[in-house]
Protein backbone atom coordinates (compact mmCIF):
# COMPACT_ATOMS: atom_id res chain seq x y z
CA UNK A 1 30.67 26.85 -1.92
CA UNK A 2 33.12 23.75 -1.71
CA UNK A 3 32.03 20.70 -2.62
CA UNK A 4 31.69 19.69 1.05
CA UNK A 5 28.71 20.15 2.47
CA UNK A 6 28.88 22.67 5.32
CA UNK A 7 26.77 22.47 8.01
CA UNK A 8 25.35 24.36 10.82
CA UNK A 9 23.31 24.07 13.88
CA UNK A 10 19.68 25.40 13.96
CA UNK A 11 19.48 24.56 17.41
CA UNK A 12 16.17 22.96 17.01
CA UNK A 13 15.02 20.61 14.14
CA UNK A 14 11.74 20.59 12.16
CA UNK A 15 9.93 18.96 14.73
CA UNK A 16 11.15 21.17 17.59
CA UNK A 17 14.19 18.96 19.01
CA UNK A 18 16.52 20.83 20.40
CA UNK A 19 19.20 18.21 20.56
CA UNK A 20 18.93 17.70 16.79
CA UNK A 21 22.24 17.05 14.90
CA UNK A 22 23.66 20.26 12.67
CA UNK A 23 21.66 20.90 9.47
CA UNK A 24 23.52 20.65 5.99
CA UNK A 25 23.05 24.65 4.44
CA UNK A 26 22.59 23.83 1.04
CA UNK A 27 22.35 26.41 -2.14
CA UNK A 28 19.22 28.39 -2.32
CA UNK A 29 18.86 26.84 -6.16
CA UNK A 30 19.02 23.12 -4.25
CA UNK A 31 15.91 21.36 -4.32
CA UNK A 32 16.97 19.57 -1.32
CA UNK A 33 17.04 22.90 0.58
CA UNK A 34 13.28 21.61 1.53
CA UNK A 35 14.23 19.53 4.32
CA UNK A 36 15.86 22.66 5.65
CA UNK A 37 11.56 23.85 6.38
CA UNK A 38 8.86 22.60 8.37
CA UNK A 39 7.06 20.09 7.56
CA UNK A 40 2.98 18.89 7.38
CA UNK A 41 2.37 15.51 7.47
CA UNK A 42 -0.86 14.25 5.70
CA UNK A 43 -2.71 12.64 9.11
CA UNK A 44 -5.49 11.53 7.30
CA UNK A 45 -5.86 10.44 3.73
CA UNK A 46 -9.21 9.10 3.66
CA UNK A 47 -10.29 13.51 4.44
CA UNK A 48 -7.99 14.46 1.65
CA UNK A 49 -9.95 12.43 -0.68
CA UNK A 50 -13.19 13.33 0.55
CA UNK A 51 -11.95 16.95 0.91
CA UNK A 52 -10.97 16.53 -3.05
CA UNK A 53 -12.55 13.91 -4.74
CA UNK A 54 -11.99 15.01 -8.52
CA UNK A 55 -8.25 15.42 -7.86
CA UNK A 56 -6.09 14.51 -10.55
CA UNK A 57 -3.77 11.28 -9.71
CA UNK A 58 -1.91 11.02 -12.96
CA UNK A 59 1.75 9.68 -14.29
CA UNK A 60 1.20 11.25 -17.37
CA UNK A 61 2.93 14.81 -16.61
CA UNK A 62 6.28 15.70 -17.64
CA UNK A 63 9.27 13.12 -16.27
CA UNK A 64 12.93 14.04 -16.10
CA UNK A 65 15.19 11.11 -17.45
CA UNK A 66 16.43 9.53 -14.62
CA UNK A 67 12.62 8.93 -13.45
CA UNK A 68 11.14 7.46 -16.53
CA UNK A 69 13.59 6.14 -19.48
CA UNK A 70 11.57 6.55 -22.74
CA UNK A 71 9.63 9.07 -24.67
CA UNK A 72 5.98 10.01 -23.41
CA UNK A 73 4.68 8.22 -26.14
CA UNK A 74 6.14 4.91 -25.57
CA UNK A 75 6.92 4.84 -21.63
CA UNK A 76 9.12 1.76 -20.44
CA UNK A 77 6.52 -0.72 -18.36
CA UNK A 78 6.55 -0.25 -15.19
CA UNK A 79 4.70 -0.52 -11.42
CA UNK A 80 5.19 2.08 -8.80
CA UNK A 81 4.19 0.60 -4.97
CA UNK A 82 3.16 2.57 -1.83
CA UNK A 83 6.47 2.08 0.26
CA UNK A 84 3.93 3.53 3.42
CA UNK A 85 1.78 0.21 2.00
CA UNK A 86 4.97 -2.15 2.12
CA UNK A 87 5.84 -0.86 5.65
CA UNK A 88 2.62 -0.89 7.28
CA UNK A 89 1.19 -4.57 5.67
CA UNK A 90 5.09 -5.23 6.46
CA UNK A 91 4.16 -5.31 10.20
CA UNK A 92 0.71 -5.81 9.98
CA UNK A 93 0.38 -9.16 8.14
CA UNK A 94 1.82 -11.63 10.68
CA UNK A 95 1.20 -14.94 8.54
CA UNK A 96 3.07 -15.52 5.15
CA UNK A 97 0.53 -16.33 3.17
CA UNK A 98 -0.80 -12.84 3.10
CA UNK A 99 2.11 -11.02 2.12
CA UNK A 100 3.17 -13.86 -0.42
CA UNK A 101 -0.36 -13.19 -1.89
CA UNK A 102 0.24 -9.27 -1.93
CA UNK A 103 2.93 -9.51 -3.74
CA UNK A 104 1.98 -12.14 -6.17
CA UNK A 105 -0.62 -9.91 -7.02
CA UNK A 106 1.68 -7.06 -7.33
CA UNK A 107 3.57 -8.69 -9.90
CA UNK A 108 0.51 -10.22 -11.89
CA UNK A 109 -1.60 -6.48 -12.21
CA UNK A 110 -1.79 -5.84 -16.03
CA UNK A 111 -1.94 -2.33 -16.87
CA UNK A 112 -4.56 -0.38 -15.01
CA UNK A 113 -4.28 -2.04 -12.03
CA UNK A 114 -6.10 -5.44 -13.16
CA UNK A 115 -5.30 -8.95 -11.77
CA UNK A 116 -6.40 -11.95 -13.83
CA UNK A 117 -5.80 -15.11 -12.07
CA UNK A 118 -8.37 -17.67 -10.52
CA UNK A 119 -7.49 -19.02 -6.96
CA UNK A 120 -6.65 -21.94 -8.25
CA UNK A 121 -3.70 -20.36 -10.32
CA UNK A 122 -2.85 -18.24 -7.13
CA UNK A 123 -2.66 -21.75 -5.23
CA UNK A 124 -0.58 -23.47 -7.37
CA UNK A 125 1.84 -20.56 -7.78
CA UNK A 126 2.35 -20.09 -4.02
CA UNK A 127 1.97 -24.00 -3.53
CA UNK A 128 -0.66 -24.18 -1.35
CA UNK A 129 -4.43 -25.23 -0.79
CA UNK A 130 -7.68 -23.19 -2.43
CA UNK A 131 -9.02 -22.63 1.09
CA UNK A 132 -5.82 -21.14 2.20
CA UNK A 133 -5.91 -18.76 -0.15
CA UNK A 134 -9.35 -18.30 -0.23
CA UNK A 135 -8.65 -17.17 3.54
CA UNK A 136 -5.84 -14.84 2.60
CA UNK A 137 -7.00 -13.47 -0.31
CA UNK A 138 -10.59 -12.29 2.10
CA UNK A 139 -8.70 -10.95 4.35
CA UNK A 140 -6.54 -8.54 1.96
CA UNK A 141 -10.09 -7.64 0.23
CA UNK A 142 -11.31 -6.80 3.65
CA UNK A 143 -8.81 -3.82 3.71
CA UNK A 144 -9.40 -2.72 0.24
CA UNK A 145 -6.29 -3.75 -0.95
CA UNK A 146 -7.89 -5.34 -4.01
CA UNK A 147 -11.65 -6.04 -4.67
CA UNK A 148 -13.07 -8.51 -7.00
CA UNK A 149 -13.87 -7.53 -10.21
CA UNK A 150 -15.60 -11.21 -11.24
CA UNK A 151 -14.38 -14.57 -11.22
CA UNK A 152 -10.47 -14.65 -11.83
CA UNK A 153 -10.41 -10.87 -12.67
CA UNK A 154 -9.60 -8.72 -9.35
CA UNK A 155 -8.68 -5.03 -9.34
CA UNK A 156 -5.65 -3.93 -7.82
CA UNK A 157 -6.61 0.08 -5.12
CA UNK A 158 -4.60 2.76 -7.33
CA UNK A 159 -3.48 4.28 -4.30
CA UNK A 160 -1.48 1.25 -3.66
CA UNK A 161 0.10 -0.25 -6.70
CA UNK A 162 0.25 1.51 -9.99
CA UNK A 163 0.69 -0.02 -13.18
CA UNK A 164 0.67 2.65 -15.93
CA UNK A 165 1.78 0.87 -19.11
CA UNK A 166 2.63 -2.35 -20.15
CA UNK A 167 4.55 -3.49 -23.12
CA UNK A 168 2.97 -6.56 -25.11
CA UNK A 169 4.77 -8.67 -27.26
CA UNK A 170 3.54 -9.58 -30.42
CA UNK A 171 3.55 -13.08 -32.54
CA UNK A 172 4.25 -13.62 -36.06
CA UNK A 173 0.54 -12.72 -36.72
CA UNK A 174 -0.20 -10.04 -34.31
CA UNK A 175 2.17 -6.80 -33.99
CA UNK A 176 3.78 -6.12 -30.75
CA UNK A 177 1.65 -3.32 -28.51
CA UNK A 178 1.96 -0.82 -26.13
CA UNK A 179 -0.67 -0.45 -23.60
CA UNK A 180 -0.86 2.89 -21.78
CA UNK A 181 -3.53 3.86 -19.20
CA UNK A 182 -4.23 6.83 -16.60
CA UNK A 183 -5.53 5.47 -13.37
CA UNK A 184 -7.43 8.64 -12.59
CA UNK A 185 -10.90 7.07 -14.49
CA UNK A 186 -10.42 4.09 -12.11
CA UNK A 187 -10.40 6.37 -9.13
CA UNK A 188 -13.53 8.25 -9.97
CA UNK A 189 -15.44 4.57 -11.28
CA UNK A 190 -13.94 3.49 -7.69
CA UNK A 191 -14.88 6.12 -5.93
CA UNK A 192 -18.17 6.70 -7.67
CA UNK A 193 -19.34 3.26 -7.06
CA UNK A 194 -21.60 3.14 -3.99
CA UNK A 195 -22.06 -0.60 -3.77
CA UNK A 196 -18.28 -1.25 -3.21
CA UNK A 197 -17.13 -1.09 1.11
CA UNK A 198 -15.94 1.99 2.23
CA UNK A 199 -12.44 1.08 2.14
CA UNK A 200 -12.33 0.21 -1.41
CA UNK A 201 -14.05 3.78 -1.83
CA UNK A 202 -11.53 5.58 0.24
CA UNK A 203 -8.84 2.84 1.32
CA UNK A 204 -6.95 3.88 4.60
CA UNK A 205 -4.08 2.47 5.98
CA UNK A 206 -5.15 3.86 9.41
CA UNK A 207 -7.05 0.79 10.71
CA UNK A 208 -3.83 -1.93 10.24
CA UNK A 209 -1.72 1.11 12.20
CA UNK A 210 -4.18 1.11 15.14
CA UNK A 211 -4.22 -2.89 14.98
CA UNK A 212 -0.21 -2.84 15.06
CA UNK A 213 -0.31 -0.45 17.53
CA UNK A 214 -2.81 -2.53 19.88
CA UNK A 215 -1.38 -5.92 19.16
CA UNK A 216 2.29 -4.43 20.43
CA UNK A 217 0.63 -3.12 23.60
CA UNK A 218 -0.82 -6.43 24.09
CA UNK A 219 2.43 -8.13 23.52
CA UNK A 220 4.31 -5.79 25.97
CA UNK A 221 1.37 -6.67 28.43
CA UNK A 222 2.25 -10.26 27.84
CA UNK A 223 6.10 -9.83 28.64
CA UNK A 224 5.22 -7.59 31.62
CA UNK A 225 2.88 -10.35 32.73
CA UNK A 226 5.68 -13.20 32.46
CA UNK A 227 8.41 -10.88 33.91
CA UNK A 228 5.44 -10.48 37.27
CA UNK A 229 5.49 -14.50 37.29
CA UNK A 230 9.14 -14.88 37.05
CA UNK A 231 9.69 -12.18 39.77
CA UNK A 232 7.02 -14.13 42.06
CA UNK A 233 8.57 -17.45 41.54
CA UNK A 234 11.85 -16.56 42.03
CA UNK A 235 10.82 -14.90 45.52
CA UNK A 236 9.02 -17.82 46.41
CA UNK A 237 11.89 -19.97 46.22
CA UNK A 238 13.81 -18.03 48.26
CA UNK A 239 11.65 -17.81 50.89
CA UNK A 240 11.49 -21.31 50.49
């Protein structure tokens, strides 16, 4: 095969469009050749983990270099984010504050997931009051984004934002360490833990779609509603 990609037409797509562009045909050794099959999208994580709660959600299997630069034993730091999470607290969290707070949280989680900062340090940081973030910072709890561990320690959801392992400089005193952990124990203590709300348990990003999805119908209602007055007005005046 060139190195052009050649392409044909399947006459429908995946999803059963039959006015879907022409397909790329790809090598049969081409991983990419998936997108070539029918797809099933996960409707419903919150049955998956009930389905298969002692599934193992791990980073420590075997990475090919471009996905992880360093050996197994030494991993490079790093946080890997729910991009389904970004786009859905994207539309969902309407005020500032909220999402500042996400992702000052995001970039604060130690390894394993923790968060150790008071409000106070989370106020001064994003320059604002205590009771402003005190506000903020319930309402991302109330989705089981994070939950509070005790005072000025919060744990970040796994299913959200990882953070694997974390590098730790050392001092003239102290040697420099490597911290590595596998989330998977923080699942099962999560998950395990009967006193903590269901959506810490089994956090779903379900309820902020349905809350998008009514606060756009309500907005379209809105603009239908002004378009109605406009129309009425504008007839009035010309009867006039």
């Amino acid at each position: 095969m060139s190195t052009e990609r050649q392409f044909r037409h399947t006459g429908v797509d995946a999803f059963g469009d039959p006015e879907a562009p022409p397909q790329p045909v790809l090598p049969l050794s081409d991983p990419a050749d998936a997108w070539d099959r029918p797809l099933r999208p996960v409707r419903d994580l919150d049955e998956v983990a009930r389905t298969f709660p002692g599934r193992r959600l791990t980073l420590d299997s075997e990475r090919s270099q471009l996905e992880f630069y360093g050996t197994p034993e030494q991993p490079n730091a790093f946080s890997m984010d729910s991009l389904e999470f970004f786009l859905v607290i994207a539309q969902f969290f309407r005020e500032a504050l909220p999402l500042r707070m996400i992702l000052l949280l995001i970039a604060c989680q130690r390894a394993g997931g923790r968060i150790q900062l008071t409000q106070e340090e989370m106020a001064t940081v994003l320059d604002t009051s205590r009771g402003k973030v005190n506000e903020a910072l319930s309402e991302i709890m109330f989705h089981g984004i994070v939950f509070k561990v005790k005072r000025g320690v919060y744990q970040f959801n796994p299913p959200y934002s990882y953070r694997v392992a974390e590098f730790i400089p050392g001092t003239e005193t102290t040697p420099a360490e490597y911290v590595k952990v596998d989330q998977q124990s923080t699942i099962t203590k999560i998950r395990s833990d009967q006193t903590l709300p269901e959506l810490v348990r089994f956090p779903s990003l379900e309820k902020m779609r349905e809350e998008i999805a009514r606060l756009r119908a309500e907005r379209a209602e809105e603009r239908a509603q002004r378009r109605r007055r406009r129309s009425e007005q504008q007839e009035k005046r010309r009867e006039q």
